[in-house]
Structure formats: structure tokens, C-alpha cells
PDB file of N, CA and C in Angstrom:
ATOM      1  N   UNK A   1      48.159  10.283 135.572  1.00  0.00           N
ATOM      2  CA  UNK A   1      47.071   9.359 135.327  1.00  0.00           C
ATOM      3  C   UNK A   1      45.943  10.094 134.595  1.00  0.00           C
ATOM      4  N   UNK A   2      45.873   9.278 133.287  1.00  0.00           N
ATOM      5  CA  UNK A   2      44.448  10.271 132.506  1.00  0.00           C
ATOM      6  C   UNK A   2      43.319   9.951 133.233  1.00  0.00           C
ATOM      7  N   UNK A   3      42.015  10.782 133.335  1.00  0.00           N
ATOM      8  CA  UNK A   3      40.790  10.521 133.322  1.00  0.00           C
ATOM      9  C   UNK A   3      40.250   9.622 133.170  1.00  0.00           C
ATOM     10  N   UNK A   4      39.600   8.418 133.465  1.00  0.00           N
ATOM     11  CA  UNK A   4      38.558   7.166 132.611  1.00  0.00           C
ATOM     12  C   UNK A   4      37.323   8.074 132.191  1.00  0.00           C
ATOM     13  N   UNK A   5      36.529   7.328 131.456  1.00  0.00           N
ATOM     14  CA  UNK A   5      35.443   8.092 131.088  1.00  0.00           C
ATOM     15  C   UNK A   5      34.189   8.601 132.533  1.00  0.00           C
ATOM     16  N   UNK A   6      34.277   7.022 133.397  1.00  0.00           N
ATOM     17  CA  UNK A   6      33.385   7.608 134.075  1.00  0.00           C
ATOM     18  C   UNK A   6      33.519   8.775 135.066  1.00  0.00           C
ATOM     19  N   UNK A   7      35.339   8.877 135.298  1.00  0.00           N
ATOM     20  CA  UNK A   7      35.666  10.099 135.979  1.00  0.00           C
ATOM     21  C   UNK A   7      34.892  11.116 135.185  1.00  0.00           C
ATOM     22  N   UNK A   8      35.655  11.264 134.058  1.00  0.00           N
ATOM     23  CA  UNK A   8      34.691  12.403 133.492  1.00  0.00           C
ATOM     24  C   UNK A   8      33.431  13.162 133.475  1.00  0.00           C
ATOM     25  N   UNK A   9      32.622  11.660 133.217  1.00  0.00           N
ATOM     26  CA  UNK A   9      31.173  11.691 133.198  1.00  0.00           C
ATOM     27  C   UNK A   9      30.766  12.266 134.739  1.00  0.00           C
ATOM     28  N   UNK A  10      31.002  12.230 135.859  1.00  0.00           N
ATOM     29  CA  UNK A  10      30.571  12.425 137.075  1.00  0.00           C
ATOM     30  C   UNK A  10      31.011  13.977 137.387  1.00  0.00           C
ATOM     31  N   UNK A  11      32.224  14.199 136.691  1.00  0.00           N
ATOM     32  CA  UNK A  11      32.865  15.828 136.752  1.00  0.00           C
ATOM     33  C   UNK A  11      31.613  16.587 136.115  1.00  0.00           C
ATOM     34  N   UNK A  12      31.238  16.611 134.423  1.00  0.00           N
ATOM     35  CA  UNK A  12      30.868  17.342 133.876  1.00  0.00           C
ATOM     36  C   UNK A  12      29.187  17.307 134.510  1.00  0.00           C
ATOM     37  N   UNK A  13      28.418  15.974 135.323  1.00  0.00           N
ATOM     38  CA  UNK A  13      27.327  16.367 135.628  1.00  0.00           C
ATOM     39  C   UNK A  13      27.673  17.189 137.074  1.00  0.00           C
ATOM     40  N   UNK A  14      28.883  17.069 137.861  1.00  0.00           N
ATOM     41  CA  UNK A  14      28.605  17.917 138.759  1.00  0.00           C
ATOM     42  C   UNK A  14      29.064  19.481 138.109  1.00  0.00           C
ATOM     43  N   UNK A  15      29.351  19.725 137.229  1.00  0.00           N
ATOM     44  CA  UNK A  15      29.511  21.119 136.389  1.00  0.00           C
ATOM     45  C   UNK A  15      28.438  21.451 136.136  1.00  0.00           C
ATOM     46  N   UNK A  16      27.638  20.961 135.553  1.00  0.00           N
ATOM     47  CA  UNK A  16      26.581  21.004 134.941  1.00  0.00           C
ATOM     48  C   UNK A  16      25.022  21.363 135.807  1.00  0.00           C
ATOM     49  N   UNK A  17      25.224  20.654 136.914  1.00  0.00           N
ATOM     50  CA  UNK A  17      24.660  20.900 137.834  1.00  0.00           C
ATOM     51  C   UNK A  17      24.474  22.269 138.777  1.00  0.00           C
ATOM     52  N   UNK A  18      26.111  22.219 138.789  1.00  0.00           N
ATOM     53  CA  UNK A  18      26.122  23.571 139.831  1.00  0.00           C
ATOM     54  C   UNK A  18      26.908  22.642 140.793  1.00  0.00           C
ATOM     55  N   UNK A  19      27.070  21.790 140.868  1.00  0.00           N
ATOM     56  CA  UNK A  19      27.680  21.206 142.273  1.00  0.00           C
ATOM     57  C   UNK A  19      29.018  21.790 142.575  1.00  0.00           C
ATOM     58  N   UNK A  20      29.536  21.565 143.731  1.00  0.00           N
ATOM     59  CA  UNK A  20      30.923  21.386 143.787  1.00  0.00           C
ATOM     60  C   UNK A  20      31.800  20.525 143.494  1.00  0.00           C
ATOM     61  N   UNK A  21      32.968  20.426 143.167  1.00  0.00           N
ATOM     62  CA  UNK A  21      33.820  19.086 142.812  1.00  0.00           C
ATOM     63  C   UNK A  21      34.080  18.365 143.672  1.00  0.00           C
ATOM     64  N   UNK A  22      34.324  18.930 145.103  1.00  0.00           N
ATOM     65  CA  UNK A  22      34.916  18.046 146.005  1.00  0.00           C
ATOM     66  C   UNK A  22      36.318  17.392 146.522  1.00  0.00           C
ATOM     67  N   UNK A  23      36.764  17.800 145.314  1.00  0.00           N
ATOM     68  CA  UNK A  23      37.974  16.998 144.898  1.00  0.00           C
ATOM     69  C   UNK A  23      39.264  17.586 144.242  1.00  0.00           C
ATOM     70  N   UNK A  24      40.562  17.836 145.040  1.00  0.00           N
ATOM     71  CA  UNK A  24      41.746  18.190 144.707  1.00  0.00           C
ATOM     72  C   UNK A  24      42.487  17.876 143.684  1.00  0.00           C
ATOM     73  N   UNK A  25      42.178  17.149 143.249  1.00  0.00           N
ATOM     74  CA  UNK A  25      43.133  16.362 142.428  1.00  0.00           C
ATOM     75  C   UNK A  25      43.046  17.265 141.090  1.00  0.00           C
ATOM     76  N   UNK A  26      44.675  18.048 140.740  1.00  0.00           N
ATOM     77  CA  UNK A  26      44.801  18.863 139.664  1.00  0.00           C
ATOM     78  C   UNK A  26      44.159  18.852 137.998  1.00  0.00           C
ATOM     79  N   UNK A  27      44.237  17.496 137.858  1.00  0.00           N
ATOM     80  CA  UNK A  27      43.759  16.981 136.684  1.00  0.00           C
ATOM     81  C   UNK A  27      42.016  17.078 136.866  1.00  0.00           C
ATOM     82  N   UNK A  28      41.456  16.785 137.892  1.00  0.00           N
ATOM     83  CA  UNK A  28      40.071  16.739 137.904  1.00  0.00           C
ATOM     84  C   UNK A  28      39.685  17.947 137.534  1.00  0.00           C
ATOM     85  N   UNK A  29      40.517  18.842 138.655  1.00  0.00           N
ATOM     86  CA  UNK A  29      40.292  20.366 138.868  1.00  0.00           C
ATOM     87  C   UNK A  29      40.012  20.875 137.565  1.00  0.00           C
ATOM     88  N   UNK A  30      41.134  20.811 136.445  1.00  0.00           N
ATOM     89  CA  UNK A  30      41.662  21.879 135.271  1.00  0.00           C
ATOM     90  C   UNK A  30      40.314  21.173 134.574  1.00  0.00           C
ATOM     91  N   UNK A  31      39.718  19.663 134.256  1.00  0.00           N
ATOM     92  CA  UNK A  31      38.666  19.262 133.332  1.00  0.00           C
ATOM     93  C   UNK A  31      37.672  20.293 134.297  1.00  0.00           C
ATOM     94  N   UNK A  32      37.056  20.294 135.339  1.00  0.00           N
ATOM     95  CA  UNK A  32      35.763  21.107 135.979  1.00  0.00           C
ATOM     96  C   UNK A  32      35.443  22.781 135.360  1.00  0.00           C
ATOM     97  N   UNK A  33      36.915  22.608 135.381  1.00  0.00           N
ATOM     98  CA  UNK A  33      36.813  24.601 135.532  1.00  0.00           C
ATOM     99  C   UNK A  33      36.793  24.305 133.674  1.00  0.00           C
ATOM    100  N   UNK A  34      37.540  23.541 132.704  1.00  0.00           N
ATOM    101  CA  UNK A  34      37.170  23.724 131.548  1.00  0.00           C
ATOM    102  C   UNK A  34      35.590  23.993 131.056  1.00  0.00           C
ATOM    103  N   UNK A  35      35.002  23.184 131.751  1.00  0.00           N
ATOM    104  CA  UNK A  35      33.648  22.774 131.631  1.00  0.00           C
ATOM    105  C   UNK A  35      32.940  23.962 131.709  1.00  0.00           C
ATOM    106  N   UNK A  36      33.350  24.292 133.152  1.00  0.00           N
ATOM    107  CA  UNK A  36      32.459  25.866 133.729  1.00  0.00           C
ATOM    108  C   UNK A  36      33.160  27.026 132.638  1.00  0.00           C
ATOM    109  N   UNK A  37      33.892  27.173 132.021  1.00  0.00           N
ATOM    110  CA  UNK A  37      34.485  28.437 130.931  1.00  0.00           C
ATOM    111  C   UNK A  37      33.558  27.679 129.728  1.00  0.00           C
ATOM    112  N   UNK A  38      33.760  26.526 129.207  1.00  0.00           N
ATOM    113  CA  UNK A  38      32.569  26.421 127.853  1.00  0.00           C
ATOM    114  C   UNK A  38      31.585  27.219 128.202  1.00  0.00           C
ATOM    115  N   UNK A  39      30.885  26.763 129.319  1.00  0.00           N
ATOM    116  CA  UNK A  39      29.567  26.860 129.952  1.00  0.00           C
ATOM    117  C   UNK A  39      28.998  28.463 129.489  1.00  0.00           C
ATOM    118  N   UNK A  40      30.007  28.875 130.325  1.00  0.00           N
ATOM    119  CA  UNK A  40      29.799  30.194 130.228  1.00  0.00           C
ATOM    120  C   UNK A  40      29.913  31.315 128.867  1.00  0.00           C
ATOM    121  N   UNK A  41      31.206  30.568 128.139  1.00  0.00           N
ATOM    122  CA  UNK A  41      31.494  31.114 127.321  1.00  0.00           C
ATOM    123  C   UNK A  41      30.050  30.812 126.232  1.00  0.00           C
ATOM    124  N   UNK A  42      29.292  29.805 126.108  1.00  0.00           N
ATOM    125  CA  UNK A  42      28.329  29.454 125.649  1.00  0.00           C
ATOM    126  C   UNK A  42      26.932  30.164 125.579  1.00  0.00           C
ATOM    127  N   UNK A  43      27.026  30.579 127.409  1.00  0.00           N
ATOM    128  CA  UNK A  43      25.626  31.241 127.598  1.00  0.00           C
ATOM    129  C   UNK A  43      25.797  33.149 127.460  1.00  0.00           C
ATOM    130  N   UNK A  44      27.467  33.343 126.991  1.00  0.00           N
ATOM    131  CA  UNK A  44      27.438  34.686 126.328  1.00  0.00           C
ATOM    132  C   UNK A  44      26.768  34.727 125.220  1.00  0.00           C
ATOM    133  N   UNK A  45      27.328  33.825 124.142  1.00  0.00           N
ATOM    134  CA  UNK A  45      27.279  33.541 122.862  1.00  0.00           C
ATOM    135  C   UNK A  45      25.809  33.569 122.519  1.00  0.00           C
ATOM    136  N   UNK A  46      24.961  32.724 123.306  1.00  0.00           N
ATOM    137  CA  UNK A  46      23.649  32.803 123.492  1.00  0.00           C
ATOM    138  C   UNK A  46      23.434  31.234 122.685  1.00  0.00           C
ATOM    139  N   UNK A  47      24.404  30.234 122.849  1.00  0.00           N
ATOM    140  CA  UNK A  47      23.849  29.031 122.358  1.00  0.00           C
ATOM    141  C   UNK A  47      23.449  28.177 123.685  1.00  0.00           C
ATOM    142  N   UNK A  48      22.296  27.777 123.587  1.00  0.00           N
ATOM    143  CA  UNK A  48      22.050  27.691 124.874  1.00  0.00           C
ATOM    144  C   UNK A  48      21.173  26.239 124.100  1.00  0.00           C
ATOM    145  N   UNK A  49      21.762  25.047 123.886  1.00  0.00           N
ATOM    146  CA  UNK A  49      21.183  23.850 123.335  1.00  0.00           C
ATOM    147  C   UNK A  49      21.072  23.838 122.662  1.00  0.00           C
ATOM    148  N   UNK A  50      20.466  23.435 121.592  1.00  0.00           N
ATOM    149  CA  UNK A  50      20.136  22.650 120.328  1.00  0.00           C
ATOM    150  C   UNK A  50      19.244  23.238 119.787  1.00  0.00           C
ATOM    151  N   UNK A  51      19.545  24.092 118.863  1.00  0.00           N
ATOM    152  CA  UNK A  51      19.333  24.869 117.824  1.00  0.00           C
ATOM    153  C   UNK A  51      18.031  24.454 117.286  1.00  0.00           C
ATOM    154  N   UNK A  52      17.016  24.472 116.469  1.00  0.00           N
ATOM    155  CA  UNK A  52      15.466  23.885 116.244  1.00  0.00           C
ATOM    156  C   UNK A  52      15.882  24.408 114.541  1.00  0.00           C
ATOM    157  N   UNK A  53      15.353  23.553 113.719  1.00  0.00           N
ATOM    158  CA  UNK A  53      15.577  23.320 112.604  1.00  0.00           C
ATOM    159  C   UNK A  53      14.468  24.033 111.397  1.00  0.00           C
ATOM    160  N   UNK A  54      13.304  23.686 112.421  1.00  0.00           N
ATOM    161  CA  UNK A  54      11.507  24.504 111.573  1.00  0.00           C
ATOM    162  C   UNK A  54      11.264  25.356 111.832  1.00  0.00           C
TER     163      UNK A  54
END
């Protein structure tokens, strides 16, 4: 069973957050932990939002 969006949407703010998932379910699992490796891989990189243009 794929994801709906609002599954999604509720994963990546509890990623985003810091929360825990709560939740076993393999498919949820592998999207959370994707989230938390961007995350991170992001705040090596040092992009940390939206870039300013001026």
C-alpha cells in the first residue's frame, strides 16, 4: 500500500520536528529515516533553507 499524501505530510512534520514516528509500519519507517538522512545530509552541506538572492 503506497503512502496518501496526508500520510506523508504528518511523517515529514514529525521528522522535521524531532518527533518520534510512532509507528511500525515498514513503508512509513524507510519515508521517516529518508527524511532524517536529507536532513542531515543537508545541514553538512550547509544548505540550511532558502538561499537570499540580494
Amino acid at each position: 500500500m503506497a503512502l496518501n499524501a496526508h500520510r506523508k505530510h504528518k511523517i515529514y512534520l514529525a521528522a522535521t520536528l524531532r518527533y518520534g514516528l510512532g509507528s511500525e509500519d515498514p513503508e512509513e519507517v524507510s519515508f521517516f529515516n529518508k527524511i532524517k538522512e536529507e536532513m542531515k545530509a543537508n545541514k553538512q552541506k550547509g544548505c540550511m533553507g532558502i538561499t537570499r538572492e540580494d
